[in-house]
C-alpha atoms as a PDB file:
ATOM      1  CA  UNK A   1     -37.556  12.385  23.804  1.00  0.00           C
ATOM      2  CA  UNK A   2     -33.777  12.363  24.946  1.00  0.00           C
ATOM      3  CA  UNK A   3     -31.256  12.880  22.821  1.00  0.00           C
ATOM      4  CA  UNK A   4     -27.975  11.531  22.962  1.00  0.00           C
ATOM      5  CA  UNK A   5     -24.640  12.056  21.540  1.00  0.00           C
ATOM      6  CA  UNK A   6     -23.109   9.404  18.712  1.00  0.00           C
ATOM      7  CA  UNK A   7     -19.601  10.724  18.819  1.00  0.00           C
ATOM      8  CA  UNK A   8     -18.524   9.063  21.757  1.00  0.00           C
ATOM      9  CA  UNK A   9     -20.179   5.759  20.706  1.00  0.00           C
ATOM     10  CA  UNK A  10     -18.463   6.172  17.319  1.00  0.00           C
ATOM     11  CA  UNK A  11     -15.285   7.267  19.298  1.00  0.00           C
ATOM     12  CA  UNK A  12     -15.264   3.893  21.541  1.00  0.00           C
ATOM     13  CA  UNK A  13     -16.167   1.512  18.119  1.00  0.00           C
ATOM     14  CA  UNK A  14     -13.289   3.181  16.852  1.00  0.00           C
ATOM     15  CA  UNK A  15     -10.658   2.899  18.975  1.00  0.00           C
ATOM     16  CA  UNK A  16     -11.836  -0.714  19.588  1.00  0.00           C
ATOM     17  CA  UNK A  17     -11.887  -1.416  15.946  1.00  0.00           C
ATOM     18  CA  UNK A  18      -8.353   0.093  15.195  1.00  0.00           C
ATOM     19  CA  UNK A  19      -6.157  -2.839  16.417  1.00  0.00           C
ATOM     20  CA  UNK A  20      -8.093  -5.257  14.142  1.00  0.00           C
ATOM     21  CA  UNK A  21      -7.582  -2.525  11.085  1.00  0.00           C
ATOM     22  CA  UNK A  22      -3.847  -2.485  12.083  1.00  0.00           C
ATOM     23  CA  UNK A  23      -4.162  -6.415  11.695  1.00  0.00           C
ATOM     24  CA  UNK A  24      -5.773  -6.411   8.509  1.00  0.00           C
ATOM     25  CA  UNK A  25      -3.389  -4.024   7.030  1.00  0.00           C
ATOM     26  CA  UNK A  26      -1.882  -5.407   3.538  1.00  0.00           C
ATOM     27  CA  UNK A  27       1.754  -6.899   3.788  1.00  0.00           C
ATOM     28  CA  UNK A  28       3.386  -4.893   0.323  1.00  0.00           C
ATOM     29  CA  UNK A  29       5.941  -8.058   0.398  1.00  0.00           C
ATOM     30  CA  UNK A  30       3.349 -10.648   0.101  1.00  0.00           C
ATOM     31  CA  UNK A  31       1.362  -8.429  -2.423  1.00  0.00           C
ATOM     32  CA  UNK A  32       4.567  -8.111  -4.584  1.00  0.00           C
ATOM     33  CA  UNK A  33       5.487 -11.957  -4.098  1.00  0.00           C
ATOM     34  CA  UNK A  34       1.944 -12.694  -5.251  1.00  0.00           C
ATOM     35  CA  UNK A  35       1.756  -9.940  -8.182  1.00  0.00           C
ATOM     36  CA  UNK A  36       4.899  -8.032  -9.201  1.00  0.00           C
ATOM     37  CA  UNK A  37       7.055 -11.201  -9.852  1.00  0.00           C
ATOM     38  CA  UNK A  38       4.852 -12.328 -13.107  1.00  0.00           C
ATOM     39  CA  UNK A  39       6.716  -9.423 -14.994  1.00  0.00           C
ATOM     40  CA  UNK A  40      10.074  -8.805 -13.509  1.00  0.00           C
ATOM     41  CA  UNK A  41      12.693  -9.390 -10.538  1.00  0.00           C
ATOM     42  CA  UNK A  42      14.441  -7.487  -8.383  1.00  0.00           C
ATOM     43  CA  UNK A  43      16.877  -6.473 -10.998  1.00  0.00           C
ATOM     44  CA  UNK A  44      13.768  -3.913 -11.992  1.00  0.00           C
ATOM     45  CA  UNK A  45      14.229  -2.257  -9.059  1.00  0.00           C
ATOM     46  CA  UNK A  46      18.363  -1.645  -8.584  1.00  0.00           C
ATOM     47  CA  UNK A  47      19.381  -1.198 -11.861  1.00  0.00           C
ATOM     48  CA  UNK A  48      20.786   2.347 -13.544  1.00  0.00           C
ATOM     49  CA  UNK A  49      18.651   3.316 -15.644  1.00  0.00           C
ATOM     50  CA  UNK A  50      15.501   2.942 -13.531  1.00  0.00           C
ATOM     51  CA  UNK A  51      12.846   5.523 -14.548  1.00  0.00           C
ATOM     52  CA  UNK A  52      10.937   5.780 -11.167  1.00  0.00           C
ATOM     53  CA  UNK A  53      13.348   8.633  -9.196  1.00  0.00           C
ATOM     54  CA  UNK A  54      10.706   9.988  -6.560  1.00  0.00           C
ATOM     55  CA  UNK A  55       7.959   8.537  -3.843  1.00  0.00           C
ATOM     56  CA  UNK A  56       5.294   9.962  -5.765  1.00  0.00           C
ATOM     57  CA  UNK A  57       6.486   8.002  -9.169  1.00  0.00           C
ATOM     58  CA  UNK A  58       6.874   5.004  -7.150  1.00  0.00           C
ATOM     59  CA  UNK A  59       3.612   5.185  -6.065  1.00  0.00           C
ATOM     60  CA  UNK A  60       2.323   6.040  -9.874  1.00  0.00           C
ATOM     61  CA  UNK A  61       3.976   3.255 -11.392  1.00  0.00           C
ATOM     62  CA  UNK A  62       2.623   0.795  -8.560  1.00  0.00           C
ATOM     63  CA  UNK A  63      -0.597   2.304  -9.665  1.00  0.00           C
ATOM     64  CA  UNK A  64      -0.036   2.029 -13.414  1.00  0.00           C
ATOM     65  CA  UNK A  65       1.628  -1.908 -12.795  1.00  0.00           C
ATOM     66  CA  UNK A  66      -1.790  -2.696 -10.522  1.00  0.00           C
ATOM     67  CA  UNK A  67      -4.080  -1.230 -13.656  1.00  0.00           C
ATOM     68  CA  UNK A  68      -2.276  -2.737 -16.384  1.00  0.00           C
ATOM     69  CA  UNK A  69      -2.632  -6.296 -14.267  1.00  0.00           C
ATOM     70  CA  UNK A  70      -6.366  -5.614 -13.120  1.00  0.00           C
ATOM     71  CA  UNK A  71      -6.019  -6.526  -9.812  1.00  0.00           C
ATOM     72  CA  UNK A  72      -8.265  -4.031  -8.370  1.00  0.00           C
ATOM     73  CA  UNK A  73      -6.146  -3.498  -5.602  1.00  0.00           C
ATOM     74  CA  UNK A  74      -7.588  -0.458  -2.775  1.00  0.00           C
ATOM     75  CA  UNK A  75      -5.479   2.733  -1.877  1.00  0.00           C
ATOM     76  CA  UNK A  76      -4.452   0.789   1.318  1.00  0.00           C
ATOM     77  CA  UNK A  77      -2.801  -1.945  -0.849  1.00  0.00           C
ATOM     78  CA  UNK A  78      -1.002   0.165  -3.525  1.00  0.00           C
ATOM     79  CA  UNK A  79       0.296   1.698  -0.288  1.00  0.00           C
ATOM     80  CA  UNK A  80       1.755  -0.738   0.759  1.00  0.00           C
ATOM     81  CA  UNK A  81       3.454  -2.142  -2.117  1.00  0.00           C
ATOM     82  CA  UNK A  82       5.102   1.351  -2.763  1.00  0.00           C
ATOM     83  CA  UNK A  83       6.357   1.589   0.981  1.00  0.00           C
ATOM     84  CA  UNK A  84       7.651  -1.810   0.884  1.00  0.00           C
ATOM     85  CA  UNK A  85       9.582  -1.141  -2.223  1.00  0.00           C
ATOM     86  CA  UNK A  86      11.066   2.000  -1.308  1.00  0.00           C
ATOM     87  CA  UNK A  87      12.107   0.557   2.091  1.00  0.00           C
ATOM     88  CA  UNK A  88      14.283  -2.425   0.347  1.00  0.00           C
ATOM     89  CA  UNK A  89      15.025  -0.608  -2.946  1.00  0.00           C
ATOM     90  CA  UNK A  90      14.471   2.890  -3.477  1.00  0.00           C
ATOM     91  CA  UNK A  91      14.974   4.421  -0.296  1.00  0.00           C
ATOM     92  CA  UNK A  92      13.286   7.830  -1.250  1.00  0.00           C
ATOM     93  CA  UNK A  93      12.383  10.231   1.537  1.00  0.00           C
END
């Protein structure tokens, strides 16, 4: 019986499949378009007394916002939404 190594078959179906992955990413502007506008505007995000003051708040209110609308959104997605948000609003490091 000859045995043969998966890890460079899974290697090549990876590398392969990572373009399309990069594709199929989700676009954090579209999700908020689609999502975050129901509640609020952009004044949520600039004004003073804003209670989100780190990355990892912004990414547990996303999280909290996603619940409390049951959108069921994956890790990828809440992401996303948090990184687009702190790239036009927040800019946290």
């Amino acid at each position: 019986m000859k045995k043969f190594c998966l890890i460079p078959v899974l290697t090549g179906l990876l590398a392969v499949a990572q373009p399309a992955l990069a594709d199929a990413a989700p676009n954090g502007k579209q999700l908020v378009m689609d999502n975050c506008t129901r509640c609020h505007d952009d004044k949520m995000y600039t004004r003073q007394s804003r209670r989100v003051t780190t990355l990892e708040g912004l990414n547990k209110q996303v999280t909290r916002c996603e619940q409390a609308l049951g959108l069921k959104w994956f890790d990828d997605e809440i992401g996303a939404v948090a990184s687009y948000l702190n790239k036009n609003y927040y800019h946290f490091e």
